[in-house]
C-alpha atoms as a PDB file:
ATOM      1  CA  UNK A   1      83.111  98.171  99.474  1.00  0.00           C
ATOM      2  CA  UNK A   2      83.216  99.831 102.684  1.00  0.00           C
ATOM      3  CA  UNK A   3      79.476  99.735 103.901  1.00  0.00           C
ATOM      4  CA  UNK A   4      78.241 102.687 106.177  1.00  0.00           C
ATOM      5  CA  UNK A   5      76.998 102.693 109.874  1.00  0.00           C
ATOM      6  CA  UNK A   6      74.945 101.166 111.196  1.00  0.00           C
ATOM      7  CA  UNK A   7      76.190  97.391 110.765  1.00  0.00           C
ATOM      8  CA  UNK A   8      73.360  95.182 110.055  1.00  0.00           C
ATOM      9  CA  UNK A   9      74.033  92.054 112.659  1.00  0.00           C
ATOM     10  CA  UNK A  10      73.461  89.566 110.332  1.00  0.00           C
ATOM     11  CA  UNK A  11      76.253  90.306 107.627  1.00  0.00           C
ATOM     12  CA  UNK A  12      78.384  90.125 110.825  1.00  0.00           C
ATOM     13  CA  UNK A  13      80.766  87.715 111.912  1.00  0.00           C
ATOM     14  CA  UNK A  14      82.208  87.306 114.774  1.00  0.00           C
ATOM     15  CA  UNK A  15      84.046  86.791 118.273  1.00  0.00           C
ATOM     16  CA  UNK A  16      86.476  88.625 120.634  1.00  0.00           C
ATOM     17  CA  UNK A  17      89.876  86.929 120.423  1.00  0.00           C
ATOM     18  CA  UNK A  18      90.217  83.433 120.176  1.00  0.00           C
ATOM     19  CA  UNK A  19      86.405  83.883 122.010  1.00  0.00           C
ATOM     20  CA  UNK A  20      86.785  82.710 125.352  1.00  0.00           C
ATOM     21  CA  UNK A  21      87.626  79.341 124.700  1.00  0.00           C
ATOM     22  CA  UNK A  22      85.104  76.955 126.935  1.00  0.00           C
ATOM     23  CA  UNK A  23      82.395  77.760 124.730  1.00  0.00           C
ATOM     24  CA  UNK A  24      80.700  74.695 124.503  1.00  0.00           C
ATOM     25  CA  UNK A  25      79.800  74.255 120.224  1.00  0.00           C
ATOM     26  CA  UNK A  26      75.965  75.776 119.736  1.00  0.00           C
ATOM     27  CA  UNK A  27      73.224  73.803 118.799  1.00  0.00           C
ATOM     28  CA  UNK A  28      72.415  74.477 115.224  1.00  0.00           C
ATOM     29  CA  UNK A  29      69.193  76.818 114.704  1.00  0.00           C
ATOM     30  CA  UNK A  30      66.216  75.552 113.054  1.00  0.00           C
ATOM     31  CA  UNK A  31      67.041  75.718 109.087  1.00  0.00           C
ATOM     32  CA  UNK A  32      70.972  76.283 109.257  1.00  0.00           C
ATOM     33  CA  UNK A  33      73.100  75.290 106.574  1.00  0.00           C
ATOM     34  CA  UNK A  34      74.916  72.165 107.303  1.00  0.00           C
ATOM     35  CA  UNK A  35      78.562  72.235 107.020  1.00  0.00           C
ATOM     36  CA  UNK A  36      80.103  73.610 103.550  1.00  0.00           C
ATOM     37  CA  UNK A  37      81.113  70.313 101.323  1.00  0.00           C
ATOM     38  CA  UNK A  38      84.453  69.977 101.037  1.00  0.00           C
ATOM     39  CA  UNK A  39      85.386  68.408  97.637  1.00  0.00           C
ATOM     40  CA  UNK A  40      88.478  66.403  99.385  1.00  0.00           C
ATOM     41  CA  UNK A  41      86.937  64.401 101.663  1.00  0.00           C
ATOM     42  CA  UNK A  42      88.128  61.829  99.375  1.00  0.00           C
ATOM     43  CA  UNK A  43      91.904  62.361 100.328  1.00  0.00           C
ATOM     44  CA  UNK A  44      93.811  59.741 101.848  1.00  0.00           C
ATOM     45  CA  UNK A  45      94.417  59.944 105.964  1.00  0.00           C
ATOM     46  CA  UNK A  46      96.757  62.747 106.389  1.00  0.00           C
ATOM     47  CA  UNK A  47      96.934  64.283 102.756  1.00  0.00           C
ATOM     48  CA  UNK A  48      96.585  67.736 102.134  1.00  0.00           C
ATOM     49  CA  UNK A  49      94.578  68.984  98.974  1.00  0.00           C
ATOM     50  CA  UNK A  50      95.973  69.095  95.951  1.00  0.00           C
ATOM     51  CA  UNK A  51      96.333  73.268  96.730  1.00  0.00           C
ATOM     52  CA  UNK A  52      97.728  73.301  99.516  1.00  0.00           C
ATOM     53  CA  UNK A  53     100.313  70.483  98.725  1.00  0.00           C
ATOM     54  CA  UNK A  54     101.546  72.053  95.825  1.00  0.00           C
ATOM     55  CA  UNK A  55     102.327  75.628  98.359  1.00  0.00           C
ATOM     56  CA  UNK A  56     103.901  73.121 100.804  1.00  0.00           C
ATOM     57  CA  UNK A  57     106.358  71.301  98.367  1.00  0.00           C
ATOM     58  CA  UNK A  58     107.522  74.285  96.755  1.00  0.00           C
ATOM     59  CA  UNK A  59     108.347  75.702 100.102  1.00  0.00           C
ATOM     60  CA  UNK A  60     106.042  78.814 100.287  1.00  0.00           C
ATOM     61  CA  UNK A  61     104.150  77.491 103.744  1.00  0.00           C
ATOM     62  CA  UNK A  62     104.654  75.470 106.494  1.00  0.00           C
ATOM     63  CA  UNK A  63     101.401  73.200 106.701  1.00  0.00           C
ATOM     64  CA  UNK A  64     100.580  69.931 107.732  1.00  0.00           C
ATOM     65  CA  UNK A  65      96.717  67.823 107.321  1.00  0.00           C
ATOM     66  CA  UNK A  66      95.210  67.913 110.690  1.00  0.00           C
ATOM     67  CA  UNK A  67      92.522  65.363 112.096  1.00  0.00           C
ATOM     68  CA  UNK A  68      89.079  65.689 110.734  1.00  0.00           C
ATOM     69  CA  UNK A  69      86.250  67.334 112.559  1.00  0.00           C
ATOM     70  CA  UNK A  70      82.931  65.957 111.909  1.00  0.00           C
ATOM     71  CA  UNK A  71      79.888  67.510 111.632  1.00  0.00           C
ATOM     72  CA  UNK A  72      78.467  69.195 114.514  1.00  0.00           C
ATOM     73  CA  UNK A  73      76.163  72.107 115.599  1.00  0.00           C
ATOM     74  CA  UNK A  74      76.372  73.214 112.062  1.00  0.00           C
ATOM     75  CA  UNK A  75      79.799  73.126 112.345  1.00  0.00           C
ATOM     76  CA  UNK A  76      82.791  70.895 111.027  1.00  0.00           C
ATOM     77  CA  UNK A  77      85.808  70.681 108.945  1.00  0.00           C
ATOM     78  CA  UNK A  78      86.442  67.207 106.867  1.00  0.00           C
ATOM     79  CA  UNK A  79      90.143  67.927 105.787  1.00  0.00           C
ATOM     80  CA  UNK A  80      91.663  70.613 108.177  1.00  0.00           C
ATOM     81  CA  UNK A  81      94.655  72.255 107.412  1.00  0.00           C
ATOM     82  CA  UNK A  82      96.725  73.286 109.920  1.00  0.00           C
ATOM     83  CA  UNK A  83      99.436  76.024 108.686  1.00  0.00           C
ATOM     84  CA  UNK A  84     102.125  77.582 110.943  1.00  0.00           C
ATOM     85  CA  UNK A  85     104.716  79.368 109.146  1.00  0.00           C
ATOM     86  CA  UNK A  86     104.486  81.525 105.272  1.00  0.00           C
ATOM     87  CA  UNK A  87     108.040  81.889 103.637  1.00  0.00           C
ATOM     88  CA  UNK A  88     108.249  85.639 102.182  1.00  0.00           C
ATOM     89  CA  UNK A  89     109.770  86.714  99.480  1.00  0.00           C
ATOM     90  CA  UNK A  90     113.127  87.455 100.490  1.00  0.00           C
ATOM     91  CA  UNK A  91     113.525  83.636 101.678  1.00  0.00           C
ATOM     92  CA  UNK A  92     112.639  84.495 105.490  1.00  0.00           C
ATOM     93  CA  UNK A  93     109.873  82.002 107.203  1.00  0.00           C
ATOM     94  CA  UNK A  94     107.014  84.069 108.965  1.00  0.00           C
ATOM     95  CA  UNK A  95     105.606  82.126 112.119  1.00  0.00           C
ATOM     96  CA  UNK A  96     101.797  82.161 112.906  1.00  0.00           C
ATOM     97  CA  UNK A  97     102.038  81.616 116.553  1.00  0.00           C
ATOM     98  CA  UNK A  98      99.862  79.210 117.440  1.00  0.00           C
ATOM     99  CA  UNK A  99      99.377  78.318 113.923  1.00  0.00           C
ATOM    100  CA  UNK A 100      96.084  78.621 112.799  1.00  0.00           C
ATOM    101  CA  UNK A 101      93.740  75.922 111.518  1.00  0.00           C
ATOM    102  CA  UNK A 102      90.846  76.080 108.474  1.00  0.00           C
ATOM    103  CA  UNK A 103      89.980  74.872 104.636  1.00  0.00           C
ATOM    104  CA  UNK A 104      92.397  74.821 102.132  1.00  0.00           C
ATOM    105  CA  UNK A 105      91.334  78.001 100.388  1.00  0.00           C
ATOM    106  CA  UNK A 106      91.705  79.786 103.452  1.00  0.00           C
ATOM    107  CA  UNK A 107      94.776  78.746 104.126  1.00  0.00           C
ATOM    108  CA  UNK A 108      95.920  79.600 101.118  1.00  0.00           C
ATOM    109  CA  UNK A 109      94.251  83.088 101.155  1.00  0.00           C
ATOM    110  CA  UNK A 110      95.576  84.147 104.298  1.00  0.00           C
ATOM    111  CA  UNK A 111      99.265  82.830 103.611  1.00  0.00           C
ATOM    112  CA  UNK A 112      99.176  84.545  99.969  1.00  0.00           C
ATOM    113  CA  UNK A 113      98.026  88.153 101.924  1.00  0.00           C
ATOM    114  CA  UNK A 114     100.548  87.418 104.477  1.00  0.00           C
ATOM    115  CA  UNK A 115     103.555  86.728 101.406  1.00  0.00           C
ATOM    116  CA  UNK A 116     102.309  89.288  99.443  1.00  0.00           C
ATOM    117  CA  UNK A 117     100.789  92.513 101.035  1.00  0.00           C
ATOM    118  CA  UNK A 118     102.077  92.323 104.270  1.00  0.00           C
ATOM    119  CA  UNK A 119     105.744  90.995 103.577  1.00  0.00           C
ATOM    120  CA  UNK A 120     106.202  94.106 101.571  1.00  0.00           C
ATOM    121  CA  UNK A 121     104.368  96.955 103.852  1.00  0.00           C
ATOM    122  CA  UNK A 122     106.664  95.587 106.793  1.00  0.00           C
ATOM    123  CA  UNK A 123     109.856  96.009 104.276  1.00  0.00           C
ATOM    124  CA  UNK A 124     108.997  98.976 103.644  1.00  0.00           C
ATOM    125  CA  UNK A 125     109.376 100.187 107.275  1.00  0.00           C
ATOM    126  CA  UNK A 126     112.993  98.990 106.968  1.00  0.00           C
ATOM    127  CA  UNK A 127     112.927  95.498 108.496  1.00  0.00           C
ATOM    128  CA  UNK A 128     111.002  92.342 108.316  1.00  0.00           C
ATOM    129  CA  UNK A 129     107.933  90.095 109.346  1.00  0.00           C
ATOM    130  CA  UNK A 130     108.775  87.634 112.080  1.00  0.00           C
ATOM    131  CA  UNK A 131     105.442  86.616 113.362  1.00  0.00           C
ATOM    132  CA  UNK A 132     101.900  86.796 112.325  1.00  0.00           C
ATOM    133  CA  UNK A 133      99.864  86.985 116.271  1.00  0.00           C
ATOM    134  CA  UNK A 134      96.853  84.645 115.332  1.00  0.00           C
ATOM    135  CA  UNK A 135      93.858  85.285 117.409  1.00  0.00           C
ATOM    136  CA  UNK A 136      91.304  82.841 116.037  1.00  0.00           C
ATOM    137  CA  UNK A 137      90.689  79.772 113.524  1.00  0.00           C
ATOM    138  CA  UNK A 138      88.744  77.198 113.411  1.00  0.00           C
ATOM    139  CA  UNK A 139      86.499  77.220 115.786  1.00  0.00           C
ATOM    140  CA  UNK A 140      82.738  76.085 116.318  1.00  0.00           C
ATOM    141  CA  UNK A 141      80.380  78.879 117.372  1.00  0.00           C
ATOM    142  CA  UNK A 142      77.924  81.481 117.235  1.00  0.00           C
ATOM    143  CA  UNK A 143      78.412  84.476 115.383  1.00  0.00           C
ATOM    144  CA  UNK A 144      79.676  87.353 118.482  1.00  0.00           C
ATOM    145  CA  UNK A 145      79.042  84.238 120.779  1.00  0.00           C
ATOM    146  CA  UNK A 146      75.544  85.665 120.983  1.00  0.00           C
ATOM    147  CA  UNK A 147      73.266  82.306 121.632  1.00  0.00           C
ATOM    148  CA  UNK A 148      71.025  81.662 118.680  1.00  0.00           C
ATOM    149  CA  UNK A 149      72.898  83.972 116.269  1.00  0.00           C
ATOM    150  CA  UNK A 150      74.202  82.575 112.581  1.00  0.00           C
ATOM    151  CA  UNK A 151      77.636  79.814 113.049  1.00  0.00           C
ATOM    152  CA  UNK A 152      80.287  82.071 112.377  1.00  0.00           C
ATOM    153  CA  UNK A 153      82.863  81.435 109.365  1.00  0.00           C
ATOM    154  CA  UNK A 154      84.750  79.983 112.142  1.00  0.00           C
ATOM    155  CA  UNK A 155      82.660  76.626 112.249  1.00  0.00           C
ATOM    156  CA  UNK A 156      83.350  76.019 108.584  1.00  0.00           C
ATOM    157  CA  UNK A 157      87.258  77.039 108.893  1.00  0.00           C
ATOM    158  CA  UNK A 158      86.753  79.863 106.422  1.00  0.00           C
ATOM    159  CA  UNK A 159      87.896  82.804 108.719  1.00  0.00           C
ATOM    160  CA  UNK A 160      91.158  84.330 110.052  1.00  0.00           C
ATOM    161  CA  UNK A 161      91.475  86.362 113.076  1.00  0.00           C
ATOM    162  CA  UNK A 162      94.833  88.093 113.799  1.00  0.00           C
ATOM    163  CA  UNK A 163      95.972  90.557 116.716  1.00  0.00           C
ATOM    164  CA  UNK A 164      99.170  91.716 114.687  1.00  0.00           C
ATOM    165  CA  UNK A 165     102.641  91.356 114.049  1.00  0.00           C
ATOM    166  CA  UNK A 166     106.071  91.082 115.465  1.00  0.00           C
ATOM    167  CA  UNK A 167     109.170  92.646 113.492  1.00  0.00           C
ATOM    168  CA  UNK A 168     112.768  91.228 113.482  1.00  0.00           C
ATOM    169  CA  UNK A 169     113.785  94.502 115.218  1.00  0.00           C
ATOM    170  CA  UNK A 170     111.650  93.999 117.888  1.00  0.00           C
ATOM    171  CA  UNK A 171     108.832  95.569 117.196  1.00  0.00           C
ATOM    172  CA  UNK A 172     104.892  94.740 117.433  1.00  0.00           C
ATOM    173  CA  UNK A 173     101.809  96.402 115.272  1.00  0.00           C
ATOM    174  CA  UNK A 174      98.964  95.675 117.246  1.00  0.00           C
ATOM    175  CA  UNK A 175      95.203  96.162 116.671  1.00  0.00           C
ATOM    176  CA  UNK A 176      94.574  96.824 120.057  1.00  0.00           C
ATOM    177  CA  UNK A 177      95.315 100.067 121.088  1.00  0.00           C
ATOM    178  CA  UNK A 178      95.860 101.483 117.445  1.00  0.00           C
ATOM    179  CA  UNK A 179      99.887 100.623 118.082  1.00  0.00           C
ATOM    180  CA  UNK A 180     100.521 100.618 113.718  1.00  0.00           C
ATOM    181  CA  UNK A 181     101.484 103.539 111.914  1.00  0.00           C
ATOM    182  CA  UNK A 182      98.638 105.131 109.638  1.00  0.00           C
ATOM    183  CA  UNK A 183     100.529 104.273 106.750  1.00  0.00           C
ATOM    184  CA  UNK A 184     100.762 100.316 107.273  1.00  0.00           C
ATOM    185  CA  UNK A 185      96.970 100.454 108.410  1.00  0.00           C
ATOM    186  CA  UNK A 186      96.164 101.803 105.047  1.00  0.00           C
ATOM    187  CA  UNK A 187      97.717  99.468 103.358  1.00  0.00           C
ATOM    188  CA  UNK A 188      97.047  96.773 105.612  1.00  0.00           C
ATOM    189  CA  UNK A 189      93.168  97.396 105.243  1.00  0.00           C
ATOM    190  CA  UNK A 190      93.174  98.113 101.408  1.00  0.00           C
ATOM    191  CA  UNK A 191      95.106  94.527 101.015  1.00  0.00           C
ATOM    192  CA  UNK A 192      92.620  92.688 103.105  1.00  0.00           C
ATOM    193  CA  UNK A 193      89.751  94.002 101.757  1.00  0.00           C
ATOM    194  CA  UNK A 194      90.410  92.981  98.626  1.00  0.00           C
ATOM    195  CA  UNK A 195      91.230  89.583  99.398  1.00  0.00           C
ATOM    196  CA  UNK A 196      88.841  89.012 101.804  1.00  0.00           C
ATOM    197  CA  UNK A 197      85.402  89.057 101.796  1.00  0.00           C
ATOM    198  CA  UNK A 198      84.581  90.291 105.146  1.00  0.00           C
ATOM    199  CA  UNK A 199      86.659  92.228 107.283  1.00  0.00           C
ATOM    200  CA  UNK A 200      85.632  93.861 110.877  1.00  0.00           C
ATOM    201  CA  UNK A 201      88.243  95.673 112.844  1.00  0.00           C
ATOM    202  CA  UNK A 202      88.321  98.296 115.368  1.00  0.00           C
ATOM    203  CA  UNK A 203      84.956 100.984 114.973  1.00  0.00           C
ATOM    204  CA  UNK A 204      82.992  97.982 113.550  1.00  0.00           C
ATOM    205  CA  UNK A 205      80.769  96.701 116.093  1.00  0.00           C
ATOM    206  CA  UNK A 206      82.630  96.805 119.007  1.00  0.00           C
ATOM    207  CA  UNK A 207      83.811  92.956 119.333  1.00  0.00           C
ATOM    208  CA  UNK A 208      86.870  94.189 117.410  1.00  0.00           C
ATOM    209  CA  UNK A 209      88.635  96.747 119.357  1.00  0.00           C
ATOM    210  CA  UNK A 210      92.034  93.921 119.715  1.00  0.00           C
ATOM    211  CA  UNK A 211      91.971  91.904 116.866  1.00  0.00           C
ATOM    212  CA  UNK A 212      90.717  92.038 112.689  1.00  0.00           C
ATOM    213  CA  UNK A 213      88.581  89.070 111.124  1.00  0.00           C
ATOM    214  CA  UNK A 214      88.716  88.319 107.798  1.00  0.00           C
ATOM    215  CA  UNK A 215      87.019  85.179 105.891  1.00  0.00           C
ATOM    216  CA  UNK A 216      85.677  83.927 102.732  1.00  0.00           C
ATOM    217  CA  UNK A 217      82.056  84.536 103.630  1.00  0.00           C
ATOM    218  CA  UNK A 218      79.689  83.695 100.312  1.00  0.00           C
ATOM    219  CA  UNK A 219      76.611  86.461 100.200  1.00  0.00           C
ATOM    220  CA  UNK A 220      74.288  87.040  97.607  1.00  0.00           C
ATOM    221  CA  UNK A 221      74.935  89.310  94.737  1.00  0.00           C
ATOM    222  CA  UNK A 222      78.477  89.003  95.878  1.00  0.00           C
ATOM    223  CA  UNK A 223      78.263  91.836  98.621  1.00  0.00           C
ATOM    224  CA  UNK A 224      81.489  92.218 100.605  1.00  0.00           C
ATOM    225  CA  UNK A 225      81.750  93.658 103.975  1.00  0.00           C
ATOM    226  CA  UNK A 226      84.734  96.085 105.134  1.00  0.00           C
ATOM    227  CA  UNK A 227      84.442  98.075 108.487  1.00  0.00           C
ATOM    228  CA  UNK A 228      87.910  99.386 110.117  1.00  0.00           C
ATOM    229  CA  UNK A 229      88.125 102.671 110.847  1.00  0.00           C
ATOM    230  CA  UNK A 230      91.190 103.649 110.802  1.00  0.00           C
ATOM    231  CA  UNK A 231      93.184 106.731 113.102  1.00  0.00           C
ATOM    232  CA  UNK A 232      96.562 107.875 114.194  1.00  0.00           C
ATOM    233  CA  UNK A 233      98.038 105.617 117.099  1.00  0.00           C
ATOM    234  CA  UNK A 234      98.548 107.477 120.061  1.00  0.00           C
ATOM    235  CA  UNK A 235     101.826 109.263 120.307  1.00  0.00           C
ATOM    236  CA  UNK A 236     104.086 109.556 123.003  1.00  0.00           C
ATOM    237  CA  UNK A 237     104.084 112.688 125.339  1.00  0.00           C
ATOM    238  CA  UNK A 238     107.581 113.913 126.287  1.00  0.00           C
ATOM    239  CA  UNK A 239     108.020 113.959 129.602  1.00  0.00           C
ATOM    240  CA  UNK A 240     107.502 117.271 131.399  1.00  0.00           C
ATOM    241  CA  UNK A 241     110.900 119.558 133.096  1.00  0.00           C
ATOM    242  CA  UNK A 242     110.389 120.088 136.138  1.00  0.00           C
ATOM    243  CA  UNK A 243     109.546 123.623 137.372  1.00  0.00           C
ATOM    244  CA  UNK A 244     112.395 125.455 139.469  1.00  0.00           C
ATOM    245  CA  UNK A 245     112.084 125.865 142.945  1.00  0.00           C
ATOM    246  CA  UNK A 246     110.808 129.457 143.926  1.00  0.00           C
ATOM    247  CA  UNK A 247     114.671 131.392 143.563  1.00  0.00           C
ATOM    248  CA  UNK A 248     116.602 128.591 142.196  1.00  0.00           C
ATOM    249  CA  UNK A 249     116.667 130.349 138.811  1.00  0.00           C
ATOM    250  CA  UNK A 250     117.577 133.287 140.522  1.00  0.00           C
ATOM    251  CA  UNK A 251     120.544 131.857 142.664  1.00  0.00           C
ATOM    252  CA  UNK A 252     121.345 129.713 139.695  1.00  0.00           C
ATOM    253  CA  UNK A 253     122.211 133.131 137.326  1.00  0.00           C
ATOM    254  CA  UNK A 254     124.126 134.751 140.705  1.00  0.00           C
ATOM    255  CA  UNK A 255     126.030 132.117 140.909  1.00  0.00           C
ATOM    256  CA  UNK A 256     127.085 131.983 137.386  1.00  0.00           C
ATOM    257  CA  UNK A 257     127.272 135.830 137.707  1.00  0.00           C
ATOM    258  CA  UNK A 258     130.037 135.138 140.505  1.00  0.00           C
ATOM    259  CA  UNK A 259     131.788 132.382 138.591  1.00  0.00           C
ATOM    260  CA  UNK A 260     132.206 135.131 135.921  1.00  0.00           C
ATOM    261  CA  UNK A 261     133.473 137.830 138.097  1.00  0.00           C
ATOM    262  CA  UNK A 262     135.921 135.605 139.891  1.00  0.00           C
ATOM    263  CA  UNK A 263     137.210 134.568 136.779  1.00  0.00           C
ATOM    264  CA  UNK A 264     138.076 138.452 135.833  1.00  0.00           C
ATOM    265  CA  UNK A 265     140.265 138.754 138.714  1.00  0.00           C
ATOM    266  CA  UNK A 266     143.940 138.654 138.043  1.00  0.00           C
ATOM    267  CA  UNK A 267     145.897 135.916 140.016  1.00  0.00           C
ATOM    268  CA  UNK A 268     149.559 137.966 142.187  1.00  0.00           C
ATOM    269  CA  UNK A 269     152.595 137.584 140.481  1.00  0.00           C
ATOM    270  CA  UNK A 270     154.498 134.256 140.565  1.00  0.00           C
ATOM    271  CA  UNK A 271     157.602 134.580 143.292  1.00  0.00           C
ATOM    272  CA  UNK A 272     161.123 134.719 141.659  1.00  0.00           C
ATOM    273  CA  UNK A 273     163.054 131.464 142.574  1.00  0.00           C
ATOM    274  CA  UNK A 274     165.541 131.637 145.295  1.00  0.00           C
ATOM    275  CA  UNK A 275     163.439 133.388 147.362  1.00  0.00           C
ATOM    276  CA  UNK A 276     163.387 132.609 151.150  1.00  0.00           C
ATOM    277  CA  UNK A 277     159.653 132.270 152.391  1.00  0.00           C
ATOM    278  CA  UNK A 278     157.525 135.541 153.102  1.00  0.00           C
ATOM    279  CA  UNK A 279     157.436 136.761 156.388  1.00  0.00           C
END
């Protein structure tokens, strides 16, 4: 559901893009959660989940086990994922550039919305989806990077920040600035939204304005968050004619005036041949 203003800050994540990286990792507040379990932790060195190895051998992402991060701050990720390119349905590999790194589930989340939702809406605009701008993934920090707020999604690797897309034609549907048509944002937003369990964009809470969040957040009672208000992008203003000088418009209609009359006048009589020169 889309919940109403005013945001309550503690059903909300989040960063400004790829949060201003330097951040050292927060200490964790009295009585945080410690890092979700992971039921893999099992796997072997460098093997993916069972999930996300069956999406890599039948081709439909690009993914690869990263080193584990151990528990810190509240934060950590046992078996990282690390995915950087979704293969849509008409064969064509989408990039994430970088490529983005969380759990399993998210990875497949996010590559399954990419495949499936926006694959389609960018097809529908008559070309297709080249690369997927990633703006944050795992990352260890406070919620907003406000000191002593909640560990973001980010911590656990359940969230997804992106800044937009690039199209084969050249192209880019951006967050920032409002540069996507109304149509794809509609669709864009209904398709994450109901994938997603929390998604802030631009009108949320104001640490959204370039980039949209989504994650896997658990609440109680199931309650799912959705705030991006969505507008027109701005449209182009023709460029302005310059105004005539004071009497060009009127010299300019004499002189086609004279053109005219000079045209009317009837040229002498071609000379018969054999004629000596006039005197």
């Amino acid at each position: 559901m889309d919940l109403g203003d005013p945001v309550d800050e503690e059903d909300v994540e989040e960063e400004g893009p790829a949060a201003q990286a330097g951040t050292p990792p927060p200490a964790a507040p009295p009585g945080a959660a410690p890092p979700r379990p992971d039921r893999q932790e099992a796997l072997a060195a460098g093997e993916l989940p069972p999930l996300c190895a069956g999406l890599v051998a039948e081709k439909t992402i690009v993914a690869e086990r990263a080193p584990p991060i151990a528990p810190k701050g509240g934060c950590g990720l046992p078996v990282p994922v690390r995915i950087s390119a979704v293969r849509l349905a008409d064969g064509n590999l989408a990039t994430l550039s970088p490529p983005a790194t969380m759990r399993c589930e998210m990875v497949a989340a996010v590559a399954a919305w990419i495949r499936e939702d926006i694959g389609p809406a960018v097809a529908a605009m008559g070309t297709r989806l080249e690369t997927v701008r990633v703006a944050d993934s795992y990352s260890c920090r406070p919620r907003n990077r406000r000191s002593g707020a909640k560990i973001s999604e980010h911590g656990q690797g359940n969230a997804f920040d992106t800044y937009g897309f690039v199209l084969a034609d050249g192209r880019a549907l951006t967050v920032k600035g409002r540069q996507m048509p109304l149509e794809f944002q509609t669709v864009m937003k209904a398709s994450v939204c109901a994938r997603f369990t929390t998604v802030l964009g631009n009108g949320s809470d104001g640490y959204h304005e370039d980039h949209v969040h989504m994650d896997l957040a658990e609440r109680r009672l199931g309650i799912r968050l959705c705030k991006w208000k969505l507008s027109e992008p701005p449209t182009l203003v023709a460029a302005a004619r310059p105004e005539p000088k004071p009497g060009a418009e009127a010299a300019s209609a004499q002189g086609e005036a004279d053109a005219e009359m000079a045209a009317d006048v009837p040229l002498p009589p071609r000379r018969p041949a054999g004629l000596g020169p006039r005197g």
